[in-house]
Protein backbone atom coordinates (compact mmCIF):
# COMPACT_ATOMS: atom_id res chain seq x y z
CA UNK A 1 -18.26 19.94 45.75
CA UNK A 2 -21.12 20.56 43.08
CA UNK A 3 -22.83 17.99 41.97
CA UNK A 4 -21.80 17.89 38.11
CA UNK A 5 -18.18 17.97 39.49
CA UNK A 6 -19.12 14.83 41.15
CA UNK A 7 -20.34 13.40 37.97
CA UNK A 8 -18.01 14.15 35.96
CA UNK A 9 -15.37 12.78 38.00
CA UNK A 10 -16.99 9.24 38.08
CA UNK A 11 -17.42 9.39 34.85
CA UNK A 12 -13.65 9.85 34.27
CA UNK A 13 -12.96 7.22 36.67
CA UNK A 14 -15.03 4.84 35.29
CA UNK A 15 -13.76 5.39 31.38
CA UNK A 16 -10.02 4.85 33.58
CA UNK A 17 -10.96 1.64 34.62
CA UNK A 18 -12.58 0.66 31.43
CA UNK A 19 -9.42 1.50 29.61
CA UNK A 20 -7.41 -0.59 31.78
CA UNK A 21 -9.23 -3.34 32.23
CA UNK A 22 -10.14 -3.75 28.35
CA UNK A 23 -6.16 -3.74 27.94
CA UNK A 24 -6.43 -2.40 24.06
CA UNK A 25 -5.69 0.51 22.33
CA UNK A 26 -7.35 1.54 19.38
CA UNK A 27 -5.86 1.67 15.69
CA UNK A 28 -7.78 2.20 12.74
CA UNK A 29 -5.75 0.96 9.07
CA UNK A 30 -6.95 3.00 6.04
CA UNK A 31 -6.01 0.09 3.12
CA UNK A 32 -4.39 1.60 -0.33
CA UNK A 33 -7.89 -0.18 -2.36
CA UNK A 34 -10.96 -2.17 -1.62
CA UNK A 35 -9.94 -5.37 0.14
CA UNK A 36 -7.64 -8.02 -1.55
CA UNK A 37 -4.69 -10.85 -1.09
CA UNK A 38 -2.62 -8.35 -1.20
CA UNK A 39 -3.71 -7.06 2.19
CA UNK A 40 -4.13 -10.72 3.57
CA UNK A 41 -1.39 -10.42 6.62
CA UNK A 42 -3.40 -7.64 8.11
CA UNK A 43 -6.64 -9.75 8.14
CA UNK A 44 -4.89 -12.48 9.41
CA UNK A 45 -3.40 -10.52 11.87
CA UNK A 46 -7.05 -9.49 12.99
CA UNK A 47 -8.38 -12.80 12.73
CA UNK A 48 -5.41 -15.20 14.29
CA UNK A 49 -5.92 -12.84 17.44
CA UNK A 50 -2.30 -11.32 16.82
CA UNK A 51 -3.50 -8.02 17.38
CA UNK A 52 -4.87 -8.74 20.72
CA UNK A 53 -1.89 -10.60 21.96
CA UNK A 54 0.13 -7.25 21.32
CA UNK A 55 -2.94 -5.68 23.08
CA UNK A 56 -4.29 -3.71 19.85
CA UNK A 57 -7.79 -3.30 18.67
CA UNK A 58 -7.53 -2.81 15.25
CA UNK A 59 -10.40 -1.48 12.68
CA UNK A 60 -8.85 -1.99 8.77
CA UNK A 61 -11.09 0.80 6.17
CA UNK A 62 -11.11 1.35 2.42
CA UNK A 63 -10.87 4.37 0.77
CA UNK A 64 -13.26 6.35 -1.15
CA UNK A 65 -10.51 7.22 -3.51
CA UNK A 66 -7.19 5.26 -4.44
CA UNK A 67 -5.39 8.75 -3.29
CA UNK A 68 -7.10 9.23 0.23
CA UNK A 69 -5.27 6.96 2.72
CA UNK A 70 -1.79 8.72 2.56
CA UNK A 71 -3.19 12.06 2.70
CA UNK A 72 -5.36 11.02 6.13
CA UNK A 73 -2.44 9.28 7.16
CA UNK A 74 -0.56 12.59 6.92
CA UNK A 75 -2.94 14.93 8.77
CA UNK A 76 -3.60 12.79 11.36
CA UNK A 77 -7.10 11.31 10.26
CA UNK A 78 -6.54 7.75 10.20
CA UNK A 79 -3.98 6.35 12.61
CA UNK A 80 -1.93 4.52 10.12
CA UNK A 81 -2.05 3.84 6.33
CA UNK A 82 -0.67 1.91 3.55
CA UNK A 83 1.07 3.32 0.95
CA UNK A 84 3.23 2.90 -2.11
CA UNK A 85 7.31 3.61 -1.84
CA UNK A 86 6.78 6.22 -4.98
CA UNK A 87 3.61 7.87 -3.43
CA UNK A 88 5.71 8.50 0.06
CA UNK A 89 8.76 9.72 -1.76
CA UNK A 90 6.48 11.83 -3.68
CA UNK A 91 4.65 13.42 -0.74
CA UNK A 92 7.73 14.02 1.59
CA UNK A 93 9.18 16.21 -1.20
CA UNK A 94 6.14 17.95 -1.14
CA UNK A 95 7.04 18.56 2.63
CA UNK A 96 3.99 16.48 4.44
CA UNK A 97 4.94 15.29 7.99
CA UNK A 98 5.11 11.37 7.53
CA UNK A 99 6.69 8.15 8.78
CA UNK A 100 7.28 5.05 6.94
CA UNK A 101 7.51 2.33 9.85
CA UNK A 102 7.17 -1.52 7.91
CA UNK A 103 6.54 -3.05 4.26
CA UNK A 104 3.85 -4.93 3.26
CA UNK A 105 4.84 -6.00 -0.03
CA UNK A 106 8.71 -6.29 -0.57
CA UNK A 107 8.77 -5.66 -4.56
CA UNK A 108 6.96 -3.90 -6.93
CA UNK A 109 3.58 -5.21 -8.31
CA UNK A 110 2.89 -2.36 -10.63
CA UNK A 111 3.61 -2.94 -13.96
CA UNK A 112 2.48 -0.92 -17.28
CA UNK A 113 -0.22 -3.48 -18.86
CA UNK A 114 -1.68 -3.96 -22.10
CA UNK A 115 -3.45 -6.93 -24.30
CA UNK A 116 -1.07 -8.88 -25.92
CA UNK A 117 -3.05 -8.05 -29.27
CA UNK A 118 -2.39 -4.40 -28.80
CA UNK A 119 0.43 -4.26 -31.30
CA UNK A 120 2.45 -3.30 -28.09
CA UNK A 121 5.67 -5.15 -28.01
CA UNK A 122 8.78 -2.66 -26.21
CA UNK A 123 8.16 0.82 -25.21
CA UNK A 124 8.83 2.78 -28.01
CA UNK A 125 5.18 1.39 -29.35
CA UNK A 126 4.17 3.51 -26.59
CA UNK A 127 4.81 6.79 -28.96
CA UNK A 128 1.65 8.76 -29.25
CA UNK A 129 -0.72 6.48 -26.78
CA UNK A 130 -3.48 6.99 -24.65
CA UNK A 131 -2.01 5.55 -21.29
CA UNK A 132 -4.27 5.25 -17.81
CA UNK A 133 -3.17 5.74 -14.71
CA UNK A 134 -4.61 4.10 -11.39
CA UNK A 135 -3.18 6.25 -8.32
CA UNK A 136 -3.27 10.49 -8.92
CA UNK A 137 -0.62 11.89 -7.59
CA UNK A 138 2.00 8.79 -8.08
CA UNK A 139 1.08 6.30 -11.02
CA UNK A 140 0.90 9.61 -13.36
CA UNK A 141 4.36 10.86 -12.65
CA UNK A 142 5.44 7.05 -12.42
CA UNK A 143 4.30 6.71 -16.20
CA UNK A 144 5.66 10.29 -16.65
CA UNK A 145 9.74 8.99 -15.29
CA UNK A 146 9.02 5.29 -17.51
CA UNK A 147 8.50 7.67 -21.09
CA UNK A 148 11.48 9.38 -20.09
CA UNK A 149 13.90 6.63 -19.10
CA UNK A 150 12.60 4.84 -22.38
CA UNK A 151 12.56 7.64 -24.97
CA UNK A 152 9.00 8.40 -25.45
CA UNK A 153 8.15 11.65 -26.50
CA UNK A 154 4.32 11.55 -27.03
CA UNK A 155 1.62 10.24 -24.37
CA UNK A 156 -2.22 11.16 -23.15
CA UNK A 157 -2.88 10.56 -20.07
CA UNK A 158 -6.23 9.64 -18.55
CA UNK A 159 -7.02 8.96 -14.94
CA UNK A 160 -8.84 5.60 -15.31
CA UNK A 161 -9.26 5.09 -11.17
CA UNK A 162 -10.44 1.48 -10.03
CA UNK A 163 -11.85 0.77 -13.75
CA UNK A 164 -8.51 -0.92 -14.74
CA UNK A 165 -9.75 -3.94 -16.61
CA UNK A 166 -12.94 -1.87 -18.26
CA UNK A 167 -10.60 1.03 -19.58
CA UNK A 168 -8.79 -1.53 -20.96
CA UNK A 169 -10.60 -3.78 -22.81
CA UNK A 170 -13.09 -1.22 -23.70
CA UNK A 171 -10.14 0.84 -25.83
CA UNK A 172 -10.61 3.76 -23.46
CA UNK A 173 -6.97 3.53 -23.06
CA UNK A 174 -4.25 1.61 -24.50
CA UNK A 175 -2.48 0.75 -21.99
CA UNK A 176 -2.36 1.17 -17.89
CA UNK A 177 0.14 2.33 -15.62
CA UNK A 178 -0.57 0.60 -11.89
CA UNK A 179 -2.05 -2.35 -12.33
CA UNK A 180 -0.65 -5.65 -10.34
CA UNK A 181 1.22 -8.53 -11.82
CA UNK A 182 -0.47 -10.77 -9.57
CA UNK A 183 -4.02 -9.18 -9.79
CA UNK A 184 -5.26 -7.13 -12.87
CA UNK A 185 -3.70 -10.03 -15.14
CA UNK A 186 -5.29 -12.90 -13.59
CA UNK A 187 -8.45 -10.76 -14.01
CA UNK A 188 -8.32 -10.25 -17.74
CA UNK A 189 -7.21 -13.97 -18.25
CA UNK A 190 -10.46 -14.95 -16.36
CA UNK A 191 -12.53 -12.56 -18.96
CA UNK A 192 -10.93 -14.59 -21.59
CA UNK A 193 -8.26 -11.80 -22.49
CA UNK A 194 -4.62 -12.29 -22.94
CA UNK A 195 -3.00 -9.92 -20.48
CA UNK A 196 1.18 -8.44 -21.18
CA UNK A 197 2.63 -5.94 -19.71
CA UNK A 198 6.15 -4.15 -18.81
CA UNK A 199 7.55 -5.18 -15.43
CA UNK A 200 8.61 -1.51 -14.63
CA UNK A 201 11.25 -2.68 -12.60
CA UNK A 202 13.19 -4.38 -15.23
CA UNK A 203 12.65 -0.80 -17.46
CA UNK A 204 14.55 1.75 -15.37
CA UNK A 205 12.50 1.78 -12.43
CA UNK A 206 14.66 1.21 -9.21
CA UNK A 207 13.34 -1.62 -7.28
CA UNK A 208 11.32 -0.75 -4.75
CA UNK A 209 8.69 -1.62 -1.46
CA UNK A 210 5.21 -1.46 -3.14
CA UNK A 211 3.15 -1.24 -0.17
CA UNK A 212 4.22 0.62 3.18
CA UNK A 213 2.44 1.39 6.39
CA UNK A 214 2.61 4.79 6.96
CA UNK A 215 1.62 7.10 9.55
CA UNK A 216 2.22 10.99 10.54
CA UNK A 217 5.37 11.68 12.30
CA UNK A 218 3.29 13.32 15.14
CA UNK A 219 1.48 9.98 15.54
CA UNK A 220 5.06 8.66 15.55
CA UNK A 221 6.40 10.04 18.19
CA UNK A 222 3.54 9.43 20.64
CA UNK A 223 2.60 6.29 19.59
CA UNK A 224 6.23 4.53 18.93
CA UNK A 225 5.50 1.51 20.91
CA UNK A 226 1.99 0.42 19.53
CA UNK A 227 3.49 0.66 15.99
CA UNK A 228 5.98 -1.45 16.68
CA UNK A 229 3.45 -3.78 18.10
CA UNK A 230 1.42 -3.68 15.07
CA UNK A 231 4.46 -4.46 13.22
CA UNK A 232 5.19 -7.27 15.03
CA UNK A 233 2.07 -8.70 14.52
CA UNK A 234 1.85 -8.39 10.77
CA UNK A 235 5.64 -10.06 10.52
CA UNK A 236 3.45 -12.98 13.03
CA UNK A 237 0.75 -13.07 10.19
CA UNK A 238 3.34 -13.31 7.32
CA UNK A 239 5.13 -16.06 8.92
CA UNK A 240 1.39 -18.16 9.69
CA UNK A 241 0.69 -17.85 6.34
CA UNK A 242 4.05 -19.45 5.06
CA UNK A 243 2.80 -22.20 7.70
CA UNK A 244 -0.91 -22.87 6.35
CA UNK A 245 -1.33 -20.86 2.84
CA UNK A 246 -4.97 -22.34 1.75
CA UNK A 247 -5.79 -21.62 5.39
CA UNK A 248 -5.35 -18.30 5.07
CA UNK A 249 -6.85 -17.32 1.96
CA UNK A 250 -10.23 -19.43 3.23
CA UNK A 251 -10.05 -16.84 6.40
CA UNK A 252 -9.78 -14.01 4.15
CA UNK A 253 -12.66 -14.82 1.71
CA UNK A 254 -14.76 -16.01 4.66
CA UNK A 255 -14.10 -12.16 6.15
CA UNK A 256 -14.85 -10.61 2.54
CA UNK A 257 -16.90 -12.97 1.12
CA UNK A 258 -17.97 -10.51 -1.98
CA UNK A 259 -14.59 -10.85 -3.43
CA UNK A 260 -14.13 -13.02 -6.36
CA UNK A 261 -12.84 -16.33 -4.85
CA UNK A 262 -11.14 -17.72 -7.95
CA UNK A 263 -9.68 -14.86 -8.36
CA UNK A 264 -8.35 -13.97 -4.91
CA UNK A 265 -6.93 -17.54 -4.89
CA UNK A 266 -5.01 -17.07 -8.08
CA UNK A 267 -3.13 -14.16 -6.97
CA UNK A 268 -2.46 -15.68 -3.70
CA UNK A 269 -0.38 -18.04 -6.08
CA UNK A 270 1.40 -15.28 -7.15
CA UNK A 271 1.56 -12.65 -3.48
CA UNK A 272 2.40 -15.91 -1.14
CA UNK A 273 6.17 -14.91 -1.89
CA UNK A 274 5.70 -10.94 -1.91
CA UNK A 275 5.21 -10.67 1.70
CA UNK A 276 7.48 -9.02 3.52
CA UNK A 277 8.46 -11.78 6.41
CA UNK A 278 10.77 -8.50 7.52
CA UNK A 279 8.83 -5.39 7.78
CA UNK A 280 12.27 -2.92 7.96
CA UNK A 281 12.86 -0.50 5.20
CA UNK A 282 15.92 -0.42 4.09
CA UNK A 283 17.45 3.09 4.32
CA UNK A 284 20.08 2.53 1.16
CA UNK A 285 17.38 1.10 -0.93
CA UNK A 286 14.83 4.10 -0.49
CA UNK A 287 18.02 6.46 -1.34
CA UNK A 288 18.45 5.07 -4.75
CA UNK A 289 14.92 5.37 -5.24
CA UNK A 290 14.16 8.80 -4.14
CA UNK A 291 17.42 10.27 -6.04
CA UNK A 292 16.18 8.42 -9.33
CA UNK A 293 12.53 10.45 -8.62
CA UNK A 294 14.99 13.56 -8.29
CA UNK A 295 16.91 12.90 -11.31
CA UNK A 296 13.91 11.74 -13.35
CA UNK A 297 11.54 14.57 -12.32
CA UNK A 298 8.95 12.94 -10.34
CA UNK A 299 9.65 14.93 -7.68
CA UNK A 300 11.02 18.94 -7.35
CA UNK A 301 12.86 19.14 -3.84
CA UNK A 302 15.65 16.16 -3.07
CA UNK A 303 14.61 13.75 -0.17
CA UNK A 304 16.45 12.51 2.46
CA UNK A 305 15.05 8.86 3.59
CA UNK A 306 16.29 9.13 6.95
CA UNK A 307 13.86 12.04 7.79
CA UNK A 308 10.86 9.86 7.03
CA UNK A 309 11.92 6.07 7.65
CA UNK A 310 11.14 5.01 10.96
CA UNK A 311 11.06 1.37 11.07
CA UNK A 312 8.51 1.05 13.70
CA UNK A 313 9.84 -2.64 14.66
CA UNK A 314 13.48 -1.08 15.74
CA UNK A 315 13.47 0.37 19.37
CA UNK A 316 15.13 3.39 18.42
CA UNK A 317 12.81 3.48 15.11
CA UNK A 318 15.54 3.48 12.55
């Protein structure tokens, strides 16, 4: 036997026994944003150690851009991402291979916001506006199905990124489609501006799961029981947090300790109930929503849920 054969063959051996003995397997989390309390169960998760107990080594990135993770998530790039409900719908009419395994976030948090000085009162005020949008790809057609399900004709839109509050109180834009309820308003109160905004839920917008972990449906299918791991741990982290809140959000900020602590504990106030303490999507739910995107126009080609839920805490994935 030749001597690189040799090598080579301890070398496989030895990455073997490496793999078993460590016990883990690898899965990197591409986030929707920078770090906040929205994402809190997945730090938990890393911190409380119930990763590990499901025997998962888990690495959670941000995005360059608020449209990258879905798109990596798709082609195979990062192992699993979160998502918005709209964005998913969006992309599987679009035909890109994914699966939407657990919620994060059972209700929306995007909302259409404005200053309460703005003259902006109900959505016909909305007539002839400069509106922002946060997400490309999701928040612009979102905006796009609100004008039409409220009767306005006239809108500009701009593509205002991660610079919500700054678009905003600089007049760039009058008013902002994808900012949170819980986040970008506690941010403008703490500026000392008076925050309003359109709960787009309650203005013929289905209800819906506003953030999703996602992956491709290759990484599905050879990776169903690891995703259902992960899932159980993030339900484990939901259901700790219920059980020590302030303990919690002093784990996160001592893990991201750049983030604004007063206002990461102010939203906590108003996430704490948001978390999803069941991670399945509900099949009849995501139906009404991706025939309203049909009907409405933010998508072209009809969408059948059940070829893209695969609730990865179910052992048959449905």
């Amino acid at each position: 036997m030749k001597k690189t054969t040799v090598i080579m063959l301890a070398m496989t051996l030895l990455l073997t026994i490496t793999t078993i003995s460590n016990g883990n397997e690898k899965l990197d989390v591409m986030l929707d944003w920078f770090p906040n309390i929205d994402h809190l169960p997945l730090y938990v998760a890393q911190e409380k150690g119930f990763f590990q107990e499901e025997n998962l080594d888990v690495e959670i990135l941000s995005p360059s851009e608020t449209s990258d993770s879905l798109k990596l998530a798709a082609y195979g790039k990062v192992d699993i991402a979160v998502a918005y409900e709209p964005q998913i719908i969006a992309a599987a009419s679009r035909g890109l291979p994914l699966a939407a395994g657990a919620r994060l976030i059972k209700h929306p948090l995007s909302t259409l916001l404005f200053l309460e000085n703005s003259g902006i009162q109900d959505p016909s005020d909305l007539e002839g506006k400069v509106i922002g949008y946060t997400v490309p790809g999701m928040m612009d057609i979102l905006v796009e199905a609100f004008a039409k399900v409220n009767g306005i004709n006239d809108l500009k839109l701009v593509n205002v990124g991660f610079s919500i509050v700054q678009s905003l109180t600089s007049g760039k834009v009058d008013a902002i489609m994808g900012p949170y309820k819980n986040y970008e308003t506690v941010a403008l109160a703490m500026e000392g501006y008076s925050p309003a905004y359109f709960p787009i839920e309650e203005y013929g917008i289905p209800d819906y799961d506003e953030l999703v972990f996602i992956t491709s449906s290759k990484n599905f299918e050879n990776r169903k029981r690891s995703l259902g791991d992960f899932a159980g741990a993030i339900e484990k982290a939901v259901e700790y947090i219920r059980t020590d809140p302030e303990g919690s959000v002093d784990l996160f900020l001592k893990i991201i300790p750049e983030s604004s602590h007063e206002l990461e504990r102010k939203a906590f106030r108003k996430t704490i109930d948001l978390y999803a303490e069941n991670g399945n999507l509900d099949h009849s739910e995501w139906q009404i929503f991706a025939d309203f995107a049909k009907s409405s126009g933010i998508i072209d080609e009809p969408v059948n849920v059940t070829d893209i839920i695969r609730n990865w805490n179910e052992p048959d994935g449905k």
